[in-house]
PDB file of N, CA and C in Angstrom:
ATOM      1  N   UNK A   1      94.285 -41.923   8.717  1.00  0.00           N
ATOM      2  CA  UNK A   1      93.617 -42.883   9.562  1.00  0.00           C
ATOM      3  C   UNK A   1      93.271 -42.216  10.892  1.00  0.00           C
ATOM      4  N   UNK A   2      91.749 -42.189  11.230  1.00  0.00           N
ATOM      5  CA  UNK A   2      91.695 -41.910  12.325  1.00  0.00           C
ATOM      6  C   UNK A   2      91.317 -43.000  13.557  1.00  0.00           C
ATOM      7  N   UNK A   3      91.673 -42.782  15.062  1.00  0.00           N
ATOM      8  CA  UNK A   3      92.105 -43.559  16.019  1.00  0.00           C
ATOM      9  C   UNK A   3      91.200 -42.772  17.096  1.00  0.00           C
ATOM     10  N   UNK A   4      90.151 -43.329  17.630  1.00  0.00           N
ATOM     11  CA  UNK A   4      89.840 -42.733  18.746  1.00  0.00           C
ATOM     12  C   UNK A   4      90.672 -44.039  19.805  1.00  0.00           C
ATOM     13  N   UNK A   5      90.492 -44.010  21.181  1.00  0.00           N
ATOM     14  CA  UNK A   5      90.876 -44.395  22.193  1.00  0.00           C
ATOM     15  C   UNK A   5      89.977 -43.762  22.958  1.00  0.00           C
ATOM     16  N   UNK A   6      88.937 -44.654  23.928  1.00  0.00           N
ATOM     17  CA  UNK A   6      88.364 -44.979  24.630  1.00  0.00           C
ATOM     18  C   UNK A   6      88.884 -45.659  26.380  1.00  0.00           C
ATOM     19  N   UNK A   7      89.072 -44.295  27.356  1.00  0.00           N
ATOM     20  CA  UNK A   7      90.009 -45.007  28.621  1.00  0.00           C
ATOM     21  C   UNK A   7      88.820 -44.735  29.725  1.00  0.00           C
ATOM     22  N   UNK A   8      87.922 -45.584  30.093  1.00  0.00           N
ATOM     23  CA  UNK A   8      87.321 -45.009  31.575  1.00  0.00           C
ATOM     24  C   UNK A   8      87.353 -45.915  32.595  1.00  0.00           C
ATOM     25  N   UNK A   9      88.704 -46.616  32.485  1.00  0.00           N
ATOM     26  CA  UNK A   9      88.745 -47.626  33.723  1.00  0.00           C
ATOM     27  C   UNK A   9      89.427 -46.649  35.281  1.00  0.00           C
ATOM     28  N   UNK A  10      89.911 -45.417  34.849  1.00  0.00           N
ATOM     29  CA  UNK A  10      90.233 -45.019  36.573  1.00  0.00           C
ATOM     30  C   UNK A  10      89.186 -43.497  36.493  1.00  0.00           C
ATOM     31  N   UNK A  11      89.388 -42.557  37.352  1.00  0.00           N
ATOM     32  CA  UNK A  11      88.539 -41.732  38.027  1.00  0.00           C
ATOM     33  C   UNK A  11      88.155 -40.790  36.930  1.00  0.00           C
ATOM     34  N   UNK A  12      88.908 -40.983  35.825  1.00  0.00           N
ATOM     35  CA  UNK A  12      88.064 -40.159  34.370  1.00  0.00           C
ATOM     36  C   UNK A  12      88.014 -41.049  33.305  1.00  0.00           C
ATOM     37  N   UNK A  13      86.868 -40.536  32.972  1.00  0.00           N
ATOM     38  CA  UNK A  13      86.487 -40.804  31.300  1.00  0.00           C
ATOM     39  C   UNK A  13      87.253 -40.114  30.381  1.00  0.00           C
ATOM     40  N   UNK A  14      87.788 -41.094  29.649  1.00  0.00           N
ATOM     41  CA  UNK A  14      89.345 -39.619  28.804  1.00  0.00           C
ATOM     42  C   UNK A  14      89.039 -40.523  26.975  1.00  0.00           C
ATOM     43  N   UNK A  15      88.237 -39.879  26.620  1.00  0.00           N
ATOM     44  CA  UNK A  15      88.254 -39.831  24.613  1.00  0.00           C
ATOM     45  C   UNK A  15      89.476 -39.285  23.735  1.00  0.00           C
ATOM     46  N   UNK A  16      90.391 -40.171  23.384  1.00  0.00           N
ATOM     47  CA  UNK A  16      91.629 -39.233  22.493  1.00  0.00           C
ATOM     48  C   UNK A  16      91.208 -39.606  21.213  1.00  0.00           C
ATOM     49  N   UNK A  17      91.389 -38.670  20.558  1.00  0.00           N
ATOM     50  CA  UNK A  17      91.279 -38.939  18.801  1.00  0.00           C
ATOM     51  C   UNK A  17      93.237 -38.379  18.317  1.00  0.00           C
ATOM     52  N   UNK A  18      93.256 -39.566  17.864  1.00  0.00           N
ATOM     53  CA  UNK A  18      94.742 -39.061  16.968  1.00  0.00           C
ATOM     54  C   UNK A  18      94.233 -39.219  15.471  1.00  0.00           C
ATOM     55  N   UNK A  19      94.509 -38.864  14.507  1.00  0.00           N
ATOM     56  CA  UNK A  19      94.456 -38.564  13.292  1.00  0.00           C
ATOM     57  C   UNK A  19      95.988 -37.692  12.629  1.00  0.00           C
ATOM     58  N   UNK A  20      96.561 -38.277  12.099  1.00  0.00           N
ATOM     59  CA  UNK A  20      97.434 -38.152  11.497  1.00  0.00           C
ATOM     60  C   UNK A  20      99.096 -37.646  12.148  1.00  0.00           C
ATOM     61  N   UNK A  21      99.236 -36.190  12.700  1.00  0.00           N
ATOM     62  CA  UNK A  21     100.022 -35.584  13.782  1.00  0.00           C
ATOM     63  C   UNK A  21      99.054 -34.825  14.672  1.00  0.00           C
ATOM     64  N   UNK A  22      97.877 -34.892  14.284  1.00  0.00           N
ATOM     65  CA  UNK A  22      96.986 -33.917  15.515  1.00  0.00           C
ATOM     66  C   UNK A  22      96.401 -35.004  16.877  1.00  0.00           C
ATOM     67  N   UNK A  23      96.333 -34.683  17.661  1.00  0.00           N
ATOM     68  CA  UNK A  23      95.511 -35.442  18.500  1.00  0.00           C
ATOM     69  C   UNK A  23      94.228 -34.568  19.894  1.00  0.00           C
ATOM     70  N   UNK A  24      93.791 -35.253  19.681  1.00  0.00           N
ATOM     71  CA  UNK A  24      92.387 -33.856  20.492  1.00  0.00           C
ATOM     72  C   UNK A  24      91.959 -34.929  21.912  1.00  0.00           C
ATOM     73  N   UNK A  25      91.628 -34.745  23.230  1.00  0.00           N
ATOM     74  CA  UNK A  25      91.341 -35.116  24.041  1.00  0.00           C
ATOM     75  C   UNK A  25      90.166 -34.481  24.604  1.00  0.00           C
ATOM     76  N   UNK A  26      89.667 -35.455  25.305  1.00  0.00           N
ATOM     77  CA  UNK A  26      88.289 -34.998  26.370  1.00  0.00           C
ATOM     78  C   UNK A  26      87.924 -35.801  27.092  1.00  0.00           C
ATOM     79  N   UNK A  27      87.946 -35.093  28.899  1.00  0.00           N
ATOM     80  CA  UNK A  27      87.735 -35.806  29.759  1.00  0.00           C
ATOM     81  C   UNK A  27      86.741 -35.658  30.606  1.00  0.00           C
ATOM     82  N   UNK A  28      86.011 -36.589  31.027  1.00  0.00           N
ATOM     83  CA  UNK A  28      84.744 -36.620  32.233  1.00  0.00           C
ATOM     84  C   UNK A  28      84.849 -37.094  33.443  1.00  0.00           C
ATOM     85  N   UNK A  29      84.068 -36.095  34.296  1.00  0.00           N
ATOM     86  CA  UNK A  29      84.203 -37.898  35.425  1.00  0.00           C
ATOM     87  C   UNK A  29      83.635 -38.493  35.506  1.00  0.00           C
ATOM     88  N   UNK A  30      84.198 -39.733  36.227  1.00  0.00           N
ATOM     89  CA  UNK A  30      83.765 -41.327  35.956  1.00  0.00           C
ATOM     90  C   UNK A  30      83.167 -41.335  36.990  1.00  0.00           C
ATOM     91  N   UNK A  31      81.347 -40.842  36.663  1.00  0.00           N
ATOM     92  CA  UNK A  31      80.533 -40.779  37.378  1.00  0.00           C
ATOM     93  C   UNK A  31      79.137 -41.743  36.751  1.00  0.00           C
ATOM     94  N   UNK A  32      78.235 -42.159  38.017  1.00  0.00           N
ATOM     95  CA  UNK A  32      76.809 -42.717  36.937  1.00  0.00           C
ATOM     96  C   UNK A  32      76.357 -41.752  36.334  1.00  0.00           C
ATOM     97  N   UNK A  33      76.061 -40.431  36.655  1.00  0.00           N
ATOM     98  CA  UNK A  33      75.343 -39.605  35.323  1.00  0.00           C
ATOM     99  C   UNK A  33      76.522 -39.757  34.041  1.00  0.00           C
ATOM    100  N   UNK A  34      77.780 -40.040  33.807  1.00  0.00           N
ATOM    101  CA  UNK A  34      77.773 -39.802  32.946  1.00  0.00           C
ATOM    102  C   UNK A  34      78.006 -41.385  31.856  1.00  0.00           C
ATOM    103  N   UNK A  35      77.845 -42.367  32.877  1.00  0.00           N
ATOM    104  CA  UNK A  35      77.639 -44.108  32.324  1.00  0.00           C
ATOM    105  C   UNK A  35      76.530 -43.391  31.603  1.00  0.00           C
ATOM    106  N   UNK A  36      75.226 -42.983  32.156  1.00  0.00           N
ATOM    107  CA  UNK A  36      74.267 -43.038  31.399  1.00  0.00           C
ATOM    108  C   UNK A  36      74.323 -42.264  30.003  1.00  0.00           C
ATOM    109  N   UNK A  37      75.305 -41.260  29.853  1.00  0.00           N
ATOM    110  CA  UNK A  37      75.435 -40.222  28.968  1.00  0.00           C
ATOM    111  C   UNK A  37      76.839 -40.522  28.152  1.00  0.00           C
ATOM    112  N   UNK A  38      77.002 -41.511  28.673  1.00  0.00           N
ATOM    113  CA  UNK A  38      78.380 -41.962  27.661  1.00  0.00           C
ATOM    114  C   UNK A  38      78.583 -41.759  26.294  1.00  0.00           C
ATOM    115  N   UNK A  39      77.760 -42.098  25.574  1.00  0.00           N
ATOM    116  CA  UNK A  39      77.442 -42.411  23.836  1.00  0.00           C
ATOM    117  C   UNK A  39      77.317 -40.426  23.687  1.00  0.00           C
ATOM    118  N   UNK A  40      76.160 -39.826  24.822  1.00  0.00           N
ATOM    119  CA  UNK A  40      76.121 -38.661  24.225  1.00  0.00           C
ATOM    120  C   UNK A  40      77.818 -37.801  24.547  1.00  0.00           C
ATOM    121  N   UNK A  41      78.223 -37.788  25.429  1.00  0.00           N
ATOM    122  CA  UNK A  41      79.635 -37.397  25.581  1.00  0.00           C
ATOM    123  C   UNK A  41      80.833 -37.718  24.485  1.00  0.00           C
ATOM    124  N   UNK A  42      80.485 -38.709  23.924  1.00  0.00           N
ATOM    125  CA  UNK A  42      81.634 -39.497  22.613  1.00  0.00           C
ATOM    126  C   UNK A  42      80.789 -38.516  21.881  1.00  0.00           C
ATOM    127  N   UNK A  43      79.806 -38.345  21.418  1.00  0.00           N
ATOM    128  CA  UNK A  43      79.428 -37.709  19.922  1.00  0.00           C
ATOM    129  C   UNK A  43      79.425 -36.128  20.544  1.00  0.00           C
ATOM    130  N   UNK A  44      79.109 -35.366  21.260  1.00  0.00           N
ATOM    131  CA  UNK A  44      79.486 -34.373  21.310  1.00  0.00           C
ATOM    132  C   UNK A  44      81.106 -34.166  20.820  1.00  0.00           C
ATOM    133  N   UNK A  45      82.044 -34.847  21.845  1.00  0.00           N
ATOM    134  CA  UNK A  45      83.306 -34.449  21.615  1.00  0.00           C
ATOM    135  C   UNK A  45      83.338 -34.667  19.748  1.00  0.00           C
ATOM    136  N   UNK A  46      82.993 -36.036  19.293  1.00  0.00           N
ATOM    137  CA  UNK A  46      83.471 -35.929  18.098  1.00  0.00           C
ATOM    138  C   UNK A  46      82.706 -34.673  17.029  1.00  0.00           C
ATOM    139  N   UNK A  47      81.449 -34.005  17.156  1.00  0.00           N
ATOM    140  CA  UNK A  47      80.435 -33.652  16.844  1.00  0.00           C
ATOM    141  C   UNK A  47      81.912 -31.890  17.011  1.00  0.00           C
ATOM    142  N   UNK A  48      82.444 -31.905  17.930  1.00  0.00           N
ATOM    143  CA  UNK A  48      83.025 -30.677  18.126  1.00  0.00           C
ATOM    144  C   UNK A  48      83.949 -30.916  17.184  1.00  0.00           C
ATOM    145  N   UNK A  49      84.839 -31.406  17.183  1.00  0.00           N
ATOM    146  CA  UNK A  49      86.287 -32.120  16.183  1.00  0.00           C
ATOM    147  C   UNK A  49      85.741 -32.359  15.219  1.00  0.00           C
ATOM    148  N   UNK A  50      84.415 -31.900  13.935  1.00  0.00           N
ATOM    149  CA  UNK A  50      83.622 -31.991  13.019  1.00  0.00           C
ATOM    150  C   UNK A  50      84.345 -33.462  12.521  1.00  0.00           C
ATOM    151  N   UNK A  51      83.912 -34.925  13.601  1.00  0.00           N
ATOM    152  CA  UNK A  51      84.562 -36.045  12.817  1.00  0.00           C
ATOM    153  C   UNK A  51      82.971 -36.830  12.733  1.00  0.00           C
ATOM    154  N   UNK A  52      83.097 -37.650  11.986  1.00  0.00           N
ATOM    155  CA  UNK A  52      81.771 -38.666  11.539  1.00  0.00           C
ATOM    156  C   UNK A  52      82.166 -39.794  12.900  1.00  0.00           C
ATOM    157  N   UNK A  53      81.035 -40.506  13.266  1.00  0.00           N
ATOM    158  CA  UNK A  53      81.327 -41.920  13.738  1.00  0.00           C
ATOM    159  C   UNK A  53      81.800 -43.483  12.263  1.00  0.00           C
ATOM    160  N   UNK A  54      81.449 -42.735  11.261  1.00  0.00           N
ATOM    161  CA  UNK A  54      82.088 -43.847  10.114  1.00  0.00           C
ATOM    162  C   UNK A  54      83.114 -43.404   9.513  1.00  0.00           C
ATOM    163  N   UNK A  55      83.993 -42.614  10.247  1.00  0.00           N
ATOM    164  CA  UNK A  55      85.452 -41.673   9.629  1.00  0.00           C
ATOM    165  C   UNK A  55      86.574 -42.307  10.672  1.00  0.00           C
ATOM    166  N   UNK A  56      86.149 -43.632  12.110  1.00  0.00           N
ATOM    167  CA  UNK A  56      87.083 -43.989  12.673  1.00  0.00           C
ATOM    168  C   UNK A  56      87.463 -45.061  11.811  1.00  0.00           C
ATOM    169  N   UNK A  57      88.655 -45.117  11.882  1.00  0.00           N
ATOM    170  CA  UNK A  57      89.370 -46.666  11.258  1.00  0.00           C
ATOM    171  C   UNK A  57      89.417 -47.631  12.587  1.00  0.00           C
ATOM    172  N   UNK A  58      89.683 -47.243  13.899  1.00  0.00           N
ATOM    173  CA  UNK A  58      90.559 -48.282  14.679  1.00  0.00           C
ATOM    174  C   UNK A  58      90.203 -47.322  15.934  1.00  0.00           C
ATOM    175  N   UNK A  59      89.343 -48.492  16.883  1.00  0.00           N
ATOM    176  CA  UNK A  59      89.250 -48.062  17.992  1.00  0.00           C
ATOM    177  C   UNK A  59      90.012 -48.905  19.388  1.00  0.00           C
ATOM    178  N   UNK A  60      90.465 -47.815  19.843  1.00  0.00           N
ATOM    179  CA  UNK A  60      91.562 -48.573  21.160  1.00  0.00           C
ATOM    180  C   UNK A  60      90.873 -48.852  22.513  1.00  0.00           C
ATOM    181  N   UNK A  61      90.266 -49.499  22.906  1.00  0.00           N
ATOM    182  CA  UNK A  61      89.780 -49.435  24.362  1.00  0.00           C
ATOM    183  C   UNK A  61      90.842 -49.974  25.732  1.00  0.00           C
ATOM    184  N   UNK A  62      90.387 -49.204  26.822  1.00  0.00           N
ATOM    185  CA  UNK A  62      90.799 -49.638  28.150  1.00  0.00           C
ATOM    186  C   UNK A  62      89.966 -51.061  28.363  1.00  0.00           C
ATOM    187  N   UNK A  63      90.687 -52.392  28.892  1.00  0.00           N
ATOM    188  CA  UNK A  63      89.798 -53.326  29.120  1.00  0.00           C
ATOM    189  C   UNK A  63      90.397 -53.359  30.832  1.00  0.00           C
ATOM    190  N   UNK A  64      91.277 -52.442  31.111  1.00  0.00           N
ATOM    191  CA  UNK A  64      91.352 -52.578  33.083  1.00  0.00           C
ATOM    192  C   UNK A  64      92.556 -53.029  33.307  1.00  0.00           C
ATOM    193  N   UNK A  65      92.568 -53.238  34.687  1.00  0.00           N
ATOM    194  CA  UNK A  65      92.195 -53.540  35.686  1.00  0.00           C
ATOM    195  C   UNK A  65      91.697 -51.790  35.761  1.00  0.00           C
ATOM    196  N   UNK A  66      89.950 -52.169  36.384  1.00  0.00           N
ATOM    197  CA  UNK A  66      89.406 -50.709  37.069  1.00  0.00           C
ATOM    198  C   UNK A  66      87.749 -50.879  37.012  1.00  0.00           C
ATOM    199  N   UNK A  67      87.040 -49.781  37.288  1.00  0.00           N
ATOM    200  CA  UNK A  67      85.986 -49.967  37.585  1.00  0.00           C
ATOM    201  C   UNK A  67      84.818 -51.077  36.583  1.00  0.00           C
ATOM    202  N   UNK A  68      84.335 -51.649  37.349  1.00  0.00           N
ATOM    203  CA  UNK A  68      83.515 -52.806  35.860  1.00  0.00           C
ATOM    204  C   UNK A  68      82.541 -51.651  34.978  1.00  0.00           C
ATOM    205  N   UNK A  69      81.323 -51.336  35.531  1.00  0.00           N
ATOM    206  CA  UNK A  69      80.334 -50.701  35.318  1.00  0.00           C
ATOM    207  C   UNK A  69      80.690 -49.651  33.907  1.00  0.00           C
ATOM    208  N   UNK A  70      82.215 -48.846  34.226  1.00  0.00           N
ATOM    209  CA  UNK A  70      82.910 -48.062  33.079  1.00  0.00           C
ATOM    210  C   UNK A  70      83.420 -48.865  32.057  1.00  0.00           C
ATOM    211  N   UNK A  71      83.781 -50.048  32.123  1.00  0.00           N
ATOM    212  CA  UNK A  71      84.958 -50.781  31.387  1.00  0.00           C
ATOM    213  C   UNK A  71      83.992 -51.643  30.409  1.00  0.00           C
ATOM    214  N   UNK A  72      82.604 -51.902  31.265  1.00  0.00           N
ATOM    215  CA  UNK A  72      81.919 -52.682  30.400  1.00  0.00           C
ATOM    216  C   UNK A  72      80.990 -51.964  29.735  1.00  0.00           C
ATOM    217  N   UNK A  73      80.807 -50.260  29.850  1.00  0.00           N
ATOM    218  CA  UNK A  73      80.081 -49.007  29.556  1.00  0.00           C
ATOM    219  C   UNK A  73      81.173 -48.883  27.985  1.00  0.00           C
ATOM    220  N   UNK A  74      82.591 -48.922  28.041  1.00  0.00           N
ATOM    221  CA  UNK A  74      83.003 -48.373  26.956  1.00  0.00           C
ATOM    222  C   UNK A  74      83.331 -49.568  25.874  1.00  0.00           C
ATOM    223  N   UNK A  75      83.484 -50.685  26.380  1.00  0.00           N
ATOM    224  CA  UNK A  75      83.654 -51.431  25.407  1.00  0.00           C
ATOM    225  C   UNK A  75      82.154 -52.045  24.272  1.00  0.00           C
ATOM    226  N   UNK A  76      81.364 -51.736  25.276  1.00  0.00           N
ATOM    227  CA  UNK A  76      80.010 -52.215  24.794  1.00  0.00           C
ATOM    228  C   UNK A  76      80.175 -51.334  23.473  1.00  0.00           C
ATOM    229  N   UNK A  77      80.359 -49.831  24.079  1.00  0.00           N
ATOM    230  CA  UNK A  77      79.897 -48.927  22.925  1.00  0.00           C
ATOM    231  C   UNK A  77      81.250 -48.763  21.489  1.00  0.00           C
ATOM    232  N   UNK A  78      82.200 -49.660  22.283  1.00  0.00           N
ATOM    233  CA  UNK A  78      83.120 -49.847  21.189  1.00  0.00           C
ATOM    234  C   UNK A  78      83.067 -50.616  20.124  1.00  0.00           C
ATOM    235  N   UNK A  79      82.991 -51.806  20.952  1.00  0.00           N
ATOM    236  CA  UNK A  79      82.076 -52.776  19.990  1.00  0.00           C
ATOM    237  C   UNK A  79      81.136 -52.329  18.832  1.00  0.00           C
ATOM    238  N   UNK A  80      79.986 -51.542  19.311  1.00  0.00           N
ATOM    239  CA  UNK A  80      79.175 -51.212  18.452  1.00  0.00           C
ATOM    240  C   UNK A  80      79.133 -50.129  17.667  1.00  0.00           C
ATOM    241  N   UNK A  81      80.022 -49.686  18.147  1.00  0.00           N
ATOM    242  CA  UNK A  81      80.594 -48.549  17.088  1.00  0.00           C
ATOM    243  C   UNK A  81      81.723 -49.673  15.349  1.00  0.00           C
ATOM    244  N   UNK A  82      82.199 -50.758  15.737  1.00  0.00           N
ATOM    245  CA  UNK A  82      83.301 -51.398  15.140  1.00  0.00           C
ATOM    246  C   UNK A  82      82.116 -52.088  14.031  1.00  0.00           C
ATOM    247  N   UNK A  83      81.449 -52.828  15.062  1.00  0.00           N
ATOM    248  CA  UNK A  83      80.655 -53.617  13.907  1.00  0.00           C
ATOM    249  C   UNK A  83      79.530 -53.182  13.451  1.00  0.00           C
ATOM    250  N   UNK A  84      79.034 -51.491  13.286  1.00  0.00           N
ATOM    251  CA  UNK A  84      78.293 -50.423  12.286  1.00  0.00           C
ATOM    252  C   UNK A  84      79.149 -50.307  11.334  1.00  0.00           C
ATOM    253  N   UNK A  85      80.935 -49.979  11.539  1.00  0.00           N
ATOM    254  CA  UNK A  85      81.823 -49.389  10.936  1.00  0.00           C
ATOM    255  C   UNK A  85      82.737 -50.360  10.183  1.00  0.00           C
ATOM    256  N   UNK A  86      82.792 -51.642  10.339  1.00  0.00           N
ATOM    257  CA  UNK A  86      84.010 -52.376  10.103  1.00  0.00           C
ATOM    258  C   UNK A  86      85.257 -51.954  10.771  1.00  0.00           C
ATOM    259  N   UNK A  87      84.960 -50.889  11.829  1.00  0.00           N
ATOM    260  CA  UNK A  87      86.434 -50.614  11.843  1.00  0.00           C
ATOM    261  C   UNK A  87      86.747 -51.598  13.204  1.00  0.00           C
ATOM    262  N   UNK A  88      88.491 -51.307  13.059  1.00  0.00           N
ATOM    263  CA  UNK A  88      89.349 -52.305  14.147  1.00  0.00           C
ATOM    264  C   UNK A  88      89.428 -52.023  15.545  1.00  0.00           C
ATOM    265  N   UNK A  89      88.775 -52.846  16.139  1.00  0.00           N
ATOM    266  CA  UNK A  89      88.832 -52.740  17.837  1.00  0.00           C
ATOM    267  C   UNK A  89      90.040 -53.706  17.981  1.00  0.00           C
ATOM    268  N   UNK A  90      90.927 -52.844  19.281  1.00  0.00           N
ATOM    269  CA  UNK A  90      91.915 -53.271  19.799  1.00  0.00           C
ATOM    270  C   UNK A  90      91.760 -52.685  21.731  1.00  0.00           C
ATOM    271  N   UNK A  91      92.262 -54.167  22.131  1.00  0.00           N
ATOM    272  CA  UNK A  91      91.949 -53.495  24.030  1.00  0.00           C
ATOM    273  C   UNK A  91      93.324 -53.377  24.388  1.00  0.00           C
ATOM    274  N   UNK A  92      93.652 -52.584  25.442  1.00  0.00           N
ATOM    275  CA  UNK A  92      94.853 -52.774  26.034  1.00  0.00           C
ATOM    276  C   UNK A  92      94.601 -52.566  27.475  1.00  0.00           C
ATOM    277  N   UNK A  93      95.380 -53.015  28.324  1.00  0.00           N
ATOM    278  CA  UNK A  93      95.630 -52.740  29.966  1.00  0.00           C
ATOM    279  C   UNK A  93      96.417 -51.557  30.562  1.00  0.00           C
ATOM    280  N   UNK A  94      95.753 -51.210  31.463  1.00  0.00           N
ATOM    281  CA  UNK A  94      95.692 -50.243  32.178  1.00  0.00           C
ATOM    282  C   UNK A  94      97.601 -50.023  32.375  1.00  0.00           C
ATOM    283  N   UNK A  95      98.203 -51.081  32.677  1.00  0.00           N
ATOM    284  CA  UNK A  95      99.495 -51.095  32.411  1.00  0.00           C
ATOM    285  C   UNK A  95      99.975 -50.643  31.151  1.00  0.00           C
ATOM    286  N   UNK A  96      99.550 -50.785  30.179  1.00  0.00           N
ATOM    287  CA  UNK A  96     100.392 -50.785  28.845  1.00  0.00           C
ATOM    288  C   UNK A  96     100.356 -48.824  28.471  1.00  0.00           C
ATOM    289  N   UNK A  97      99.650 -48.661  29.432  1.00  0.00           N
ATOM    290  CA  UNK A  97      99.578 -47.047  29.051  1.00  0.00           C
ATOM    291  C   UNK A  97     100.713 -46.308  30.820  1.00  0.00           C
ATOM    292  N   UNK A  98     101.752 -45.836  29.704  1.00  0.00           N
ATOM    293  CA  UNK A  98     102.681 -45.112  30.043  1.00  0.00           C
ATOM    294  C   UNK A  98     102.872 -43.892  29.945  1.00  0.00           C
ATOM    295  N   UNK A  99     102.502 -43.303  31.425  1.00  0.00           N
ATOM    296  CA  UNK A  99     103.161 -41.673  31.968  1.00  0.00           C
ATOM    297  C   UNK A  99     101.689 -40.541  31.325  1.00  0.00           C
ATOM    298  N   UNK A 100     100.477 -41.821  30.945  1.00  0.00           N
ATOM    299  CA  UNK A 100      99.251 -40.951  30.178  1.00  0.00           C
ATOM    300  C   UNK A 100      99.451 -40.538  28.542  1.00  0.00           C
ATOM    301  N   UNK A 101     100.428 -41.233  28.546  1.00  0.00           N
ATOM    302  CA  UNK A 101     100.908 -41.002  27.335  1.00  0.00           C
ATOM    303  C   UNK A 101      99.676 -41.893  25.814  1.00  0.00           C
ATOM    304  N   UNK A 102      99.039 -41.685  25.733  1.00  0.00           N
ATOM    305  CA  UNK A 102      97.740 -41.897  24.529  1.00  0.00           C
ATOM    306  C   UNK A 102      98.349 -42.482  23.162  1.00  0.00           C
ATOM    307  N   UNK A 103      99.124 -41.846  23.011  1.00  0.00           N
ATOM    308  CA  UNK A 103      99.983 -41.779  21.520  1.00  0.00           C
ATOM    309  C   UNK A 103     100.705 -42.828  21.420  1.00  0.00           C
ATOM    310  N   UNK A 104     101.389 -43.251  22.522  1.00  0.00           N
ATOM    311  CA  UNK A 104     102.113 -44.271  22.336  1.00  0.00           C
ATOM    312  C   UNK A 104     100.948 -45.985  21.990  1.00  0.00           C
ATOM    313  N   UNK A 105      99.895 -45.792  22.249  1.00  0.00           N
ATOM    314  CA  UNK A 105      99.054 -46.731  22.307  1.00  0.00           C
ATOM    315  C   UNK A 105      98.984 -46.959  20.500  1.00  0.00           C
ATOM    316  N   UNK A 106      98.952 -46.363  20.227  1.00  0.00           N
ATOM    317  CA  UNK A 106      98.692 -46.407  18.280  1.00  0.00           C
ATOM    318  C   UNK A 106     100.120 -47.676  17.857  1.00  0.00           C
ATOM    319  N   UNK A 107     101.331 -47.481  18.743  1.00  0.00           N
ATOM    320  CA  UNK A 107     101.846 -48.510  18.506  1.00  0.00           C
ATOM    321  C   UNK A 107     101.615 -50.152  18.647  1.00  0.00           C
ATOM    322  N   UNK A 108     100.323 -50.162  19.291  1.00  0.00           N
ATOM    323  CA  UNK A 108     100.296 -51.526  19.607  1.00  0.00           C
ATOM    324  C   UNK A 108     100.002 -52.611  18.711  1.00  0.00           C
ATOM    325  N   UNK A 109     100.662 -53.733  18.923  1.00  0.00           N
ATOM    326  CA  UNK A 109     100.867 -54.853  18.057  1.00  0.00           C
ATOM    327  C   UNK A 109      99.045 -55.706  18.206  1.00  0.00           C
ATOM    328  N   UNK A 110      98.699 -54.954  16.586  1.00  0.00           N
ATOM    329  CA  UNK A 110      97.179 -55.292  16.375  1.00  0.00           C
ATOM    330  C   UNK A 110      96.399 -56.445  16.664  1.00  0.00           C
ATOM    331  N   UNK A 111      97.521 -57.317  16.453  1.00  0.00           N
ATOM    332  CA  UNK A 111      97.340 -59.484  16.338  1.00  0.00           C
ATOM    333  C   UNK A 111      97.230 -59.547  17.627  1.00  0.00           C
ATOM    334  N   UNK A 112      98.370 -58.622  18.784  1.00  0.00           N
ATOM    335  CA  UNK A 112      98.241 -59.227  20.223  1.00  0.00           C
ATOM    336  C   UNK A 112      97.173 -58.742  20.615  1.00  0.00           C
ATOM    337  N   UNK A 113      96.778 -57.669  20.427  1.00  0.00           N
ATOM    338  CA  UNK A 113      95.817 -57.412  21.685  1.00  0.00           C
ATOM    339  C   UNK A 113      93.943 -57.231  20.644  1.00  0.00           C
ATOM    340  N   UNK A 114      93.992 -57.969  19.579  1.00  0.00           N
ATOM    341  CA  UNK A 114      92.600 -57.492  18.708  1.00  0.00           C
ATOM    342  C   UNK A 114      91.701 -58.251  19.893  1.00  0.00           C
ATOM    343  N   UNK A 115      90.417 -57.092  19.804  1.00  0.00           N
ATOM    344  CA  UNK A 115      89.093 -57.988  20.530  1.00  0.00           C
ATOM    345  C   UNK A 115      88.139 -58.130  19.215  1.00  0.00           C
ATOM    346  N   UNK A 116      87.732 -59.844  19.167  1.00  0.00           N
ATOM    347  CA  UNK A 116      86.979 -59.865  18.438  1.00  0.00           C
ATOM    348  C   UNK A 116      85.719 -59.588  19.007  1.00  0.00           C
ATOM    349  N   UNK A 117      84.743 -58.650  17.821  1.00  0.00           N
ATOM    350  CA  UNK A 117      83.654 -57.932  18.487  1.00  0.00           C
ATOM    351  C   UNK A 117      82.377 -58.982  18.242  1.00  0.00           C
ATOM    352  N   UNK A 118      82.340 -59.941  17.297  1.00  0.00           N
ATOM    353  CA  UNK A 118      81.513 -60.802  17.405  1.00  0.00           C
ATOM    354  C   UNK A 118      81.538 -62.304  17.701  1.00  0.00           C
ATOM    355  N   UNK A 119      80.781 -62.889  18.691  1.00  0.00           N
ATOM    356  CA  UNK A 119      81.080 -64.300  19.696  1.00  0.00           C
ATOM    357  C   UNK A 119      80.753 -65.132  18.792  1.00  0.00           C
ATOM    358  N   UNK A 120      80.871 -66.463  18.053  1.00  0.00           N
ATOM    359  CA  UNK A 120      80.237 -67.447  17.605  1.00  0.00           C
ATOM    360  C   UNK A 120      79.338 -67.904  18.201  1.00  0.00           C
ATOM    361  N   UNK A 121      78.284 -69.089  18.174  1.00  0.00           N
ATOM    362  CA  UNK A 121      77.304 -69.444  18.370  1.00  0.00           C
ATOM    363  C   UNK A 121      77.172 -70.374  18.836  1.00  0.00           C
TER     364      UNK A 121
END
């Protein structure tokens, strides 16, 4: 199962992919050139880590407390990465991530924190 995690609510943009015991990181700064280049920054990194965008199972996003412009930059593209893929979007808070620790996030309890990616009508 692979797991990206999506964090650009403080002064970097940070992409972790865990997959199995490996885990690969990449970070930007959380600048407007790179809001605009967001999507291309996710597929490079994954494009390097020879992973598909339909090879994630479960994507983790930052939903904050932190900058809007980033928070609503990565979830957008989380979202639409989930519902191309079927795969599982889950958000967590800026709190729930301990010492930068990425890995520990794969533990999170799926039911508490799922974002559903599509609104009813």
């Amino acid at each position: 199962m692979i797991n990206l995690i999506i964090d650009a609510a403080n002064e970097k943009i940070v992409f972790v992919i865990i997959a199995d015991k490996q885990s690969y990181t990449s970070k930007h700064i959380n600048s407007r050139e790179n809001f605009d280049n967001f999507m291309k920054l996710l597929l490079k990194f994954l494009n390097i880590k020879k992973i598909k965008i339909s090879d994630i199972h479960r994507i983790i996003v930052n939903l904050g407390p932190g900058k809007f412009t980033s928070l609503r930059i990565s979830l957008s593209v989380a979202k639409a990465i989930c519902l191309a893929n079927s795969a599982i979007l889950i958000g967590f808070k800026s709190k729930d991530l301990i010492n930068k620790n990425y890995k520990n996030l794969i533990k999170l309890n799926k039911n508490k924190s799922l974002i559903k990616p599509i609104y009813p009508s």
